[in-house]
PDB file of N, CA and C in Angstrom:
ATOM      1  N   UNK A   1     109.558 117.306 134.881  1.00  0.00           N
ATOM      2  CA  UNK A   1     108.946 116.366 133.959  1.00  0.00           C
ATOM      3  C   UNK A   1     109.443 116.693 132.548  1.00  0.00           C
ATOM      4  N   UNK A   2     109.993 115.899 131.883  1.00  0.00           N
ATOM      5  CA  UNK A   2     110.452 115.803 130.209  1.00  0.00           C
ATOM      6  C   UNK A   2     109.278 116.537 129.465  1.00  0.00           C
ATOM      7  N   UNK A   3     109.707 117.203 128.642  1.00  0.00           N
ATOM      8  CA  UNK A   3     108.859 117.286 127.660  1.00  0.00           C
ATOM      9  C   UNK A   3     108.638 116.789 126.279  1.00  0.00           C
ATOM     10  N   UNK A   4     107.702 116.630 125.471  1.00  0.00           N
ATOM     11  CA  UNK A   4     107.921 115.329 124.665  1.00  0.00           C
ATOM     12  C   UNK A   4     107.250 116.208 123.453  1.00  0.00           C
ATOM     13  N   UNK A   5     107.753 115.770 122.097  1.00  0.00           N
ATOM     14  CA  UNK A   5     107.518 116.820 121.012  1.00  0.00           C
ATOM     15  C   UNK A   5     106.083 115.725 120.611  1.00  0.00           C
ATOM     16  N   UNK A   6     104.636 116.636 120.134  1.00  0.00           N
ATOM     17  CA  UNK A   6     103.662 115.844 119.954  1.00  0.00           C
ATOM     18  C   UNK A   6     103.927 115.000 118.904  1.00  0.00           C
ATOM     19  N   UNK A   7     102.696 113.852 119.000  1.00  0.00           N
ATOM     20  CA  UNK A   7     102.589 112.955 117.755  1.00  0.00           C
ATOM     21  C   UNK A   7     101.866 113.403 116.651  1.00  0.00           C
ATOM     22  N   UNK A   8     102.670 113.922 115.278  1.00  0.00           N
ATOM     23  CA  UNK A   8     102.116 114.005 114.219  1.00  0.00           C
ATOM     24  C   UNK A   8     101.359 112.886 113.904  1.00  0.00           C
ATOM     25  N   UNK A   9     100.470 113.796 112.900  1.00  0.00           N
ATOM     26  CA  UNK A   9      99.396 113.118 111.467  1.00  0.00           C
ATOM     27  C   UNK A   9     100.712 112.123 110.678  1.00  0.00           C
ATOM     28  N   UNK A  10     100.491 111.540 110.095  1.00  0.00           N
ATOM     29  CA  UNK A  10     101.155 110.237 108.777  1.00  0.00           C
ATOM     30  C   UNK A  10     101.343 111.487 107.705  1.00  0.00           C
ATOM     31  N   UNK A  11     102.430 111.605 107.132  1.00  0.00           N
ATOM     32  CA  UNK A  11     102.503 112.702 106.699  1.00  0.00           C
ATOM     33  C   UNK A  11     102.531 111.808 104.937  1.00  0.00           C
ATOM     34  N   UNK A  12     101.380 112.224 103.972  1.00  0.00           N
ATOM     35  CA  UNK A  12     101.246 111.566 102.730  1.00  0.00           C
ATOM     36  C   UNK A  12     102.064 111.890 101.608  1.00  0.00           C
ATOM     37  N   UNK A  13     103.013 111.660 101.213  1.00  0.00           N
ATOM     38  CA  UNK A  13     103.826 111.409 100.024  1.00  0.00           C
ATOM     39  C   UNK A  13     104.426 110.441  99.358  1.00  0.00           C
ATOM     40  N   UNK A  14     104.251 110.659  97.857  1.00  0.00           N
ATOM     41  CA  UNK A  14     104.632 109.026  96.953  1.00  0.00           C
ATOM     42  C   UNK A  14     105.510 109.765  96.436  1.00  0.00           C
ATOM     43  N   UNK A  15     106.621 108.745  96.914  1.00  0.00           N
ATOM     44  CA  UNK A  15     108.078 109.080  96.448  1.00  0.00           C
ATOM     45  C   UNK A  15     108.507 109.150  94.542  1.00  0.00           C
ATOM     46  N   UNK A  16     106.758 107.930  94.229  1.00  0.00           N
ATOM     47  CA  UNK A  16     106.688 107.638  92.651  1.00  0.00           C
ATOM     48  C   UNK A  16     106.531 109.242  92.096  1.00  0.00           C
ATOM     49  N   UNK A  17     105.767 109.646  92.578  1.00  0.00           N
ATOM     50  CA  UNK A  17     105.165 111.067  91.931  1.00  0.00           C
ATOM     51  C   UNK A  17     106.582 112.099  92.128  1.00  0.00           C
ATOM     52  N   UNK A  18     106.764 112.334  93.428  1.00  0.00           N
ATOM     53  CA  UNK A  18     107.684 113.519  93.482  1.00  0.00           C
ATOM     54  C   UNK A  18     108.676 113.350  92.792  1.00  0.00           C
ATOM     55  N   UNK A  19     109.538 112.298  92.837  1.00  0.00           N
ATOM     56  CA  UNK A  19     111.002 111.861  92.414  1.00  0.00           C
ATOM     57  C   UNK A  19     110.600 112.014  90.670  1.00  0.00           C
ATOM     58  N   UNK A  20     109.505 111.590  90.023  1.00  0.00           N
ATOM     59  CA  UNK A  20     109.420 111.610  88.741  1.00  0.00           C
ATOM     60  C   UNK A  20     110.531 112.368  87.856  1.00  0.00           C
ATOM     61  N   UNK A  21     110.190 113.618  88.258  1.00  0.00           N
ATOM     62  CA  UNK A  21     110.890 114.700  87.482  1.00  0.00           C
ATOM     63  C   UNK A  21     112.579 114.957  87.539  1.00  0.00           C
ATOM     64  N   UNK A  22     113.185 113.864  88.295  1.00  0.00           N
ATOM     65  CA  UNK A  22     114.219 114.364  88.863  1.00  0.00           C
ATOM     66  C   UNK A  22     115.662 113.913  88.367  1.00  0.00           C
ATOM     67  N   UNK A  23     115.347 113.210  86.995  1.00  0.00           N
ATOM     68  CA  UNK A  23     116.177 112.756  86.134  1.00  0.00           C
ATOM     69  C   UNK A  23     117.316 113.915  86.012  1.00  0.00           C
ATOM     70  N   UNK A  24     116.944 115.107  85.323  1.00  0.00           N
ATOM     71  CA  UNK A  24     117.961 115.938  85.147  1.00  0.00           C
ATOM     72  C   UNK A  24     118.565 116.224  85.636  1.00  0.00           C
ATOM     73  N   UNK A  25     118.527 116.646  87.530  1.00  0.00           N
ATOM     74  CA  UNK A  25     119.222 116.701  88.631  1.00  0.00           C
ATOM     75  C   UNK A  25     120.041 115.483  88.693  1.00  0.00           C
ATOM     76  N   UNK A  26     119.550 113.870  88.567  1.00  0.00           N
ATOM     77  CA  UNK A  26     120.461 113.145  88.538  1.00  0.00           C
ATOM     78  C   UNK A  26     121.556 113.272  87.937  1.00  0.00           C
ATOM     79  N   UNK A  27     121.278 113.463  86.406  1.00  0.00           N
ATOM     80  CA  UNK A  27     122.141 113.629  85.224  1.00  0.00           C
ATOM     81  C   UNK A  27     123.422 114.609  85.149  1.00  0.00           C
ATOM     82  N   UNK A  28     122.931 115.482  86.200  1.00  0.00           N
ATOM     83  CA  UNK A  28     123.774 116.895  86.607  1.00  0.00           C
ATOM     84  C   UNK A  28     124.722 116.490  87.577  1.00  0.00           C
ATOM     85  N   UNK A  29     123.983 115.712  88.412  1.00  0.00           N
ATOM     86  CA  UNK A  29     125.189 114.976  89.542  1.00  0.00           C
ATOM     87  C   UNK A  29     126.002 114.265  89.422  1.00  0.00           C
ATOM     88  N   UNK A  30     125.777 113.424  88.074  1.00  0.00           N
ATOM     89  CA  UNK A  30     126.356 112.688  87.692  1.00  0.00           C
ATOM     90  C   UNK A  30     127.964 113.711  86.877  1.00  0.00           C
ATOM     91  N   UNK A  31     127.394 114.391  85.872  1.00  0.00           N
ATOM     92  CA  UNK A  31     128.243 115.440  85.381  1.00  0.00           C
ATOM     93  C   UNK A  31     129.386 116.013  86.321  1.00  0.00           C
ATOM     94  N   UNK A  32     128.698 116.716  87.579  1.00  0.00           N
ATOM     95  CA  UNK A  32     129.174 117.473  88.200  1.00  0.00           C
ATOM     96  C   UNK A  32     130.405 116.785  88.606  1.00  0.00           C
ATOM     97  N   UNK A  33     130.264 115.321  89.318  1.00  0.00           N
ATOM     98  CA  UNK A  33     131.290 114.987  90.201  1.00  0.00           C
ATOM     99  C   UNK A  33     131.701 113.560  89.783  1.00  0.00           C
ATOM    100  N   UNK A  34     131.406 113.282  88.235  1.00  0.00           N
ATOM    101  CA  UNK A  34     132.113 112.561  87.564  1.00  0.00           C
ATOM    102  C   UNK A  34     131.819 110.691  88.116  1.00  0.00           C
ATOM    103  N   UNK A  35     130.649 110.990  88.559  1.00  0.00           N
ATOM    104  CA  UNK A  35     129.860 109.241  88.711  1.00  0.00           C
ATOM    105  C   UNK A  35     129.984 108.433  87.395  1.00  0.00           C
ATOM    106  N   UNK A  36     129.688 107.147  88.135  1.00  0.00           N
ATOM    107  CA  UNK A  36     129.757 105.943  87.020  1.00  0.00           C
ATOM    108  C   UNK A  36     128.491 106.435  86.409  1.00  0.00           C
ATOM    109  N   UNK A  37     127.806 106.676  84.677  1.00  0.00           N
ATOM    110  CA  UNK A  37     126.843 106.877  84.170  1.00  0.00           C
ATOM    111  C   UNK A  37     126.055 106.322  84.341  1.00  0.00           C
ATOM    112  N   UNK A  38     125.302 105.888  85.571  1.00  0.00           N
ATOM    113  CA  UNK A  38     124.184 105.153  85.785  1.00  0.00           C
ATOM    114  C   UNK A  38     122.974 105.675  84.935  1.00  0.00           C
ATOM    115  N   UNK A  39     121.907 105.402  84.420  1.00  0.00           N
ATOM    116  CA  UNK A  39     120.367 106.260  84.293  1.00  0.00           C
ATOM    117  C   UNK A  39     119.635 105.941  85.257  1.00  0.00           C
ATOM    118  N   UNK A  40     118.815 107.015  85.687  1.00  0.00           N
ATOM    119  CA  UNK A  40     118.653 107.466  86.948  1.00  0.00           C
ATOM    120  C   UNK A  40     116.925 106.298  87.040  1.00  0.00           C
ATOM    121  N   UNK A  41     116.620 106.063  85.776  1.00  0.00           N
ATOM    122  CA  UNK A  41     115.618 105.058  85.726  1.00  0.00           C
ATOM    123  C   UNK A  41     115.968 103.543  86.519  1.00  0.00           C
ATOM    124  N   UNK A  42     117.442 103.438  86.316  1.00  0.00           N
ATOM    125  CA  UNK A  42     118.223 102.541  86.862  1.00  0.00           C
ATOM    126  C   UNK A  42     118.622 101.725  87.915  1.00  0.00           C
ATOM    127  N   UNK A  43     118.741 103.286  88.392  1.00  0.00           N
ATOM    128  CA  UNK A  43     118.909 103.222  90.140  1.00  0.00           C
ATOM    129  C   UNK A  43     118.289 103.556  90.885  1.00  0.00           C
ATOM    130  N   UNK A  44     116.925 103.465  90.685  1.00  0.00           N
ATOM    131  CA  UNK A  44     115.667 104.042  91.460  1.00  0.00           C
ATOM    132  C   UNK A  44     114.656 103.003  91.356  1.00  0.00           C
ATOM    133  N   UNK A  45     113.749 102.975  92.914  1.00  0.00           N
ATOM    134  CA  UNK A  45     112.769 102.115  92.725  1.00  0.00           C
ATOM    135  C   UNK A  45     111.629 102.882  93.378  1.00  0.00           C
ATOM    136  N   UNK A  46     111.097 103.934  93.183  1.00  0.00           N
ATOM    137  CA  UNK A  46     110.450 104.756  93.871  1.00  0.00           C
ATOM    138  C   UNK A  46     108.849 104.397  94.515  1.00  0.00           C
ATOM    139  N   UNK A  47     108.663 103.418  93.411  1.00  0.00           N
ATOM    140  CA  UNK A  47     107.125 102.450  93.633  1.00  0.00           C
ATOM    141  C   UNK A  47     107.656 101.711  94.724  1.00  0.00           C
ATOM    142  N   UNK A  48     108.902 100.866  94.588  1.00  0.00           N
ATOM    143  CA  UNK A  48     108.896  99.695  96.188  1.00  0.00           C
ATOM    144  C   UNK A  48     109.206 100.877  97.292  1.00  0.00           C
ATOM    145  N   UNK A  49     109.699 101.799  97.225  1.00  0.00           N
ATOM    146  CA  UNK A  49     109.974 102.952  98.206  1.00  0.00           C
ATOM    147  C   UNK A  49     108.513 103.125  98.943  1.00  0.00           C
ATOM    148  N   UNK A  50     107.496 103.487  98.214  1.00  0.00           N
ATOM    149  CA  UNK A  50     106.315 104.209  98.386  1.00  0.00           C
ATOM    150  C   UNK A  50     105.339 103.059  98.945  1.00  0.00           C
ATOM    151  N   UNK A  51     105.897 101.366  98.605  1.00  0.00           N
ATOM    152  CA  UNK A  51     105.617 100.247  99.069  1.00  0.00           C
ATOM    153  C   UNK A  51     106.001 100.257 100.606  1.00  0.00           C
ATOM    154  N   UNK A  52     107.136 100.417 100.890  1.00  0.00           N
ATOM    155  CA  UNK A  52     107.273 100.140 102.288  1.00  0.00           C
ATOM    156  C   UNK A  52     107.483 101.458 103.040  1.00  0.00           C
ATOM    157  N   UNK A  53     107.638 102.345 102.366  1.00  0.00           N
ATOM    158  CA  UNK A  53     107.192 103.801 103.618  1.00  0.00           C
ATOM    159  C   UNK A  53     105.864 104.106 103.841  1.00  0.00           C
ATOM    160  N   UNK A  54     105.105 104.306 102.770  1.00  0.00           N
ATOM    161  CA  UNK A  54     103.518 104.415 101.770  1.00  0.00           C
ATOM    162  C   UNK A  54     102.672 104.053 103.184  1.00  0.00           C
ATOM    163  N   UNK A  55     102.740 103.704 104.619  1.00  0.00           N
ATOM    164  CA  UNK A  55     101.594 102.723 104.968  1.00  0.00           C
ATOM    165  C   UNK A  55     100.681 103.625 105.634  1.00  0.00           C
ATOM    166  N   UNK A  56      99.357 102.763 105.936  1.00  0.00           N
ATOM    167  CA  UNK A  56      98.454 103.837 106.565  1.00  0.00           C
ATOM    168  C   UNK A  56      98.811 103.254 108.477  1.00  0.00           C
ATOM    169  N   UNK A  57     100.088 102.581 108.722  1.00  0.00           N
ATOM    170  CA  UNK A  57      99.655 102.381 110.395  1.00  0.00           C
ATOM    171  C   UNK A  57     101.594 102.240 110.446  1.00  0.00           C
ATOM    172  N   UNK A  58     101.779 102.243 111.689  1.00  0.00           N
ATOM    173  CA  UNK A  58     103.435 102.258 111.749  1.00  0.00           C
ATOM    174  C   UNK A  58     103.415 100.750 112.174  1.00  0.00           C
ATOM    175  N   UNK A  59     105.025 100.801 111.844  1.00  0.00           N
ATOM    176  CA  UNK A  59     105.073  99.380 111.695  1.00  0.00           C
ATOM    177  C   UNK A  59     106.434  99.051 112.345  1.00  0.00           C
ATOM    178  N   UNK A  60     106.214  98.367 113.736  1.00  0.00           N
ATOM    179  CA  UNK A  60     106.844  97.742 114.731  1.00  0.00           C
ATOM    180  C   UNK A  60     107.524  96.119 114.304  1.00  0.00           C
ATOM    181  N   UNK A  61     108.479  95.987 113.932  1.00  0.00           N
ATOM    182  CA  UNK A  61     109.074  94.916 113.741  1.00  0.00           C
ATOM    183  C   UNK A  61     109.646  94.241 114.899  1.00  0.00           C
ATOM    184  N   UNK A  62     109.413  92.526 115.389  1.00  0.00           N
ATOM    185  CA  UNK A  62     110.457  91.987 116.318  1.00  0.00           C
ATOM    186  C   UNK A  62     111.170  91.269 115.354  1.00  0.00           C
ATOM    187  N   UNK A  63     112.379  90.968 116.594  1.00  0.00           N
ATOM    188  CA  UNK A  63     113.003  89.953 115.884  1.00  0.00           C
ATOM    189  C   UNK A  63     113.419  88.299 116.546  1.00  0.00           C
ATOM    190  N   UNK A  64     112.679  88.549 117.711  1.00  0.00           N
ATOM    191  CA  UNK A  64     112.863  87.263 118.526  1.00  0.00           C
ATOM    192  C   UNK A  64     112.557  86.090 118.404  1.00  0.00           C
ATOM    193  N   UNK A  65     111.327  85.961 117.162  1.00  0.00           N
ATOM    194  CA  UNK A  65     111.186  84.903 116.585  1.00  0.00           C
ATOM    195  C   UNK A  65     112.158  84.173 115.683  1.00  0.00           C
ATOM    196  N   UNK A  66     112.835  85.552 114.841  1.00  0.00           N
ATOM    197  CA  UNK A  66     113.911  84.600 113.746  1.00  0.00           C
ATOM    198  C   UNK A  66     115.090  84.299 114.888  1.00  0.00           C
ATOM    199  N   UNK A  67     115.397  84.606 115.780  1.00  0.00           N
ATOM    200  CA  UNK A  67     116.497  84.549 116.273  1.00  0.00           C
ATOM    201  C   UNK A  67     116.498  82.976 117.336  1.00  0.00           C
ATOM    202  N   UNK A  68     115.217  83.019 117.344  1.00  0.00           N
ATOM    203  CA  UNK A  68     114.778  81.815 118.165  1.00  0.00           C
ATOM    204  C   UNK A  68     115.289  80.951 117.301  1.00  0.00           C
ATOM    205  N   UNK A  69     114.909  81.212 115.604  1.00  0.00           N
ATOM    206  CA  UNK A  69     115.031  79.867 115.043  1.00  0.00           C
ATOM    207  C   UNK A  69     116.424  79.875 115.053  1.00  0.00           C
ATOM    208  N   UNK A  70     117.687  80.489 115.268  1.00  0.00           N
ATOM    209  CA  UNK A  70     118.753  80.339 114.887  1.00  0.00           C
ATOM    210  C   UNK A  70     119.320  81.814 114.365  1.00  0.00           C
ATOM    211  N   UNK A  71     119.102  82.574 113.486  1.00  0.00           N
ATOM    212  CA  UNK A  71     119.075  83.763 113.378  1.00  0.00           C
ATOM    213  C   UNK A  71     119.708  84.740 114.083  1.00  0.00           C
ATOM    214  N   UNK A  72     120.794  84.590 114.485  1.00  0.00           N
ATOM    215  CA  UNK A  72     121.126  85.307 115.803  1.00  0.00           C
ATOM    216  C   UNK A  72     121.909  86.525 115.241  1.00  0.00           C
ATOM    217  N   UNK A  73     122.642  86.853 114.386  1.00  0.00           N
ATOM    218  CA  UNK A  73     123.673  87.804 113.759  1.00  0.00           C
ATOM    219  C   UNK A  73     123.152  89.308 113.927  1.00  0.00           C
ATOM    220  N   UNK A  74     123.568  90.266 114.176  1.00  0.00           N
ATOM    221  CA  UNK A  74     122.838  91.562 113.982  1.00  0.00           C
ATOM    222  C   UNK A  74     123.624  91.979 113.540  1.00  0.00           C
ATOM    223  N   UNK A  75     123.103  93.512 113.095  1.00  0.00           N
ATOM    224  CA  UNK A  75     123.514  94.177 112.574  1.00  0.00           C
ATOM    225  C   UNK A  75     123.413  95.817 112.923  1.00  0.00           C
ATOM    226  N   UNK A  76     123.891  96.911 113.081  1.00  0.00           N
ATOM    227  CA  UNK A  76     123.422  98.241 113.856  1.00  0.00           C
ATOM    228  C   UNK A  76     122.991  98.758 112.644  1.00  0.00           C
ATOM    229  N   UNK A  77     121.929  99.150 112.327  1.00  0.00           N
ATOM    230  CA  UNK A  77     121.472  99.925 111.219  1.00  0.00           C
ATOM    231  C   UNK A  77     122.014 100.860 111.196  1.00  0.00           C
ATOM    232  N   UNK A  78     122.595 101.912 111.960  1.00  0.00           N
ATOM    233  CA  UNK A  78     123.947 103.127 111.565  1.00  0.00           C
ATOM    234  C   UNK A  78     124.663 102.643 111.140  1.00  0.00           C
ATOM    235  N   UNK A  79     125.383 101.740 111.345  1.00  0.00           N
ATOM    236  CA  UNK A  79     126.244 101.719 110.932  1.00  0.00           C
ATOM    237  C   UNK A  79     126.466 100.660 109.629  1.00  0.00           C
ATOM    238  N   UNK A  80     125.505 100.258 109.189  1.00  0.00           N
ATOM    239  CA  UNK A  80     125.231  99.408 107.892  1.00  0.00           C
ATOM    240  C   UNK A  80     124.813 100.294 106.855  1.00  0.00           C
ATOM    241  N   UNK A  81     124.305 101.485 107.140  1.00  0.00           N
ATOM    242  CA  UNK A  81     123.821 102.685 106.436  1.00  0.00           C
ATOM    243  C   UNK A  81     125.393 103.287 106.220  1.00  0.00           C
ATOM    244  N   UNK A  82     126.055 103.772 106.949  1.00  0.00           N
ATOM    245  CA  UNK A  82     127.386 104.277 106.483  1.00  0.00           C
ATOM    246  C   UNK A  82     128.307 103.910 105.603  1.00  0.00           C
ATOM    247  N   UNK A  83     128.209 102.205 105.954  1.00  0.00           N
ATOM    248  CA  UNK A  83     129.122 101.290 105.457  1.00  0.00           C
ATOM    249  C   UNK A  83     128.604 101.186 103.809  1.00  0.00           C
ATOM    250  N   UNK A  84     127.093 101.099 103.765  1.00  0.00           N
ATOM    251  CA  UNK A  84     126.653 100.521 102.040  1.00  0.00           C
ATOM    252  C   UNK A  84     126.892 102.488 101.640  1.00  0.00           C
ATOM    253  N   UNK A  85     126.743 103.439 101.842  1.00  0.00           N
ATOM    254  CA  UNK A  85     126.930 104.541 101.401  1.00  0.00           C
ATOM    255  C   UNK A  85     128.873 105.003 101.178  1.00  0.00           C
ATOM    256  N   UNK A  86     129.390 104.527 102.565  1.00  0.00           N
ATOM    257  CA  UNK A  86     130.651 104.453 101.859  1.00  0.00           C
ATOM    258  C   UNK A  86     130.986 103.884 100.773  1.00  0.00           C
ATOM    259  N   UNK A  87     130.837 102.793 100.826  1.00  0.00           N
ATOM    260  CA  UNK A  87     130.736 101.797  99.582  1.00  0.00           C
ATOM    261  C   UNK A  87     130.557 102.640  97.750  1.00  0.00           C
ATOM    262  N   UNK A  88     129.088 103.332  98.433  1.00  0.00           N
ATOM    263  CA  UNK A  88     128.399 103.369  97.112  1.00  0.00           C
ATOM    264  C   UNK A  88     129.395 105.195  96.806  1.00  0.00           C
ATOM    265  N   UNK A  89     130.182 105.732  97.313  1.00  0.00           N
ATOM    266  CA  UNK A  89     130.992 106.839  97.459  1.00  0.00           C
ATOM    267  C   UNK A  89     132.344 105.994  96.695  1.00  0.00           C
ATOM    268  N   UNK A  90     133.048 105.151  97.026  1.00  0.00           N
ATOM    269  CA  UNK A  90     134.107 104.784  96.471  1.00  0.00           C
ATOM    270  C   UNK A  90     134.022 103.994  95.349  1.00  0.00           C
ATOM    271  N   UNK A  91     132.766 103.671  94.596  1.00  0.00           N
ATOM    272  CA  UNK A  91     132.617 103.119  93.944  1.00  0.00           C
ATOM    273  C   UNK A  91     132.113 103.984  92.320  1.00  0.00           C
ATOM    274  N   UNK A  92     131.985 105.545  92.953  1.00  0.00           N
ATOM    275  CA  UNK A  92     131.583 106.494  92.383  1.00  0.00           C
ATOM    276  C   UNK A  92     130.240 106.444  91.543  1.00  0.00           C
ATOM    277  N   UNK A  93     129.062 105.927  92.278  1.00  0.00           N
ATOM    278  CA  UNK A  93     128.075 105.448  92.168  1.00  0.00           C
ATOM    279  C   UNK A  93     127.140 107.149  92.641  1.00  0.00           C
ATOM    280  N   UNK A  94     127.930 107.298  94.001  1.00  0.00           N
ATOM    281  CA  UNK A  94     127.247 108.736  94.509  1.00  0.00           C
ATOM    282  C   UNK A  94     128.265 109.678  94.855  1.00  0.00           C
ATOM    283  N   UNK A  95     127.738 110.811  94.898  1.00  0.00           N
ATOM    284  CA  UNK A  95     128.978 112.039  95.129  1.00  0.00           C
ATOM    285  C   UNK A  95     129.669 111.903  96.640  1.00  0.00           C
TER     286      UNK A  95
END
């Protein structure tokens, strides 16, 4: 029989609060490896972050309804994650 790692508690953190302080580290990364000078106020949305991770219940998305209407295109979330991070790497946005 498999064994199965238990189900944690909702583990509580606002990305608004922690990330606050973390300008200077940006600023350093930026230094270090010669990024486009973004301000780190800029490129951060830590409130809509804390909006859609933030919840008190998990959250199961379908998609068979939009696809019904027509909607049919997908997309592999790996590999749309690689692709906008490559992106944001050659664009010298991130290290």
């Amino acid at each position: 029989m498999p064994s199965f790692v238990p189900v944690g508690e909702p583990f509580a953190l606002s990305l608004q609060e922690t990330m606050a302080d973390k300008a200077p580290a940006w600023d350093e990364l930026v230094a270090t490896h010669s990024l486009r000078p973004y301000a780190y106020r800029d490129i951060v949305a830590w409130k809509f972050g804390d909006a859609i991770f933030k919840t008190g219940y998990d959250n199961i998305t379908r998609t068979i309804k939009a696809r019904r209407h027509g909607f049919v295109d997908c997309i592999d979330t790996e590999e749309m994650y690689v692709e906008l991070l490559r992106e944001l790497r050659e664009s010298r946005v991130i290290p």
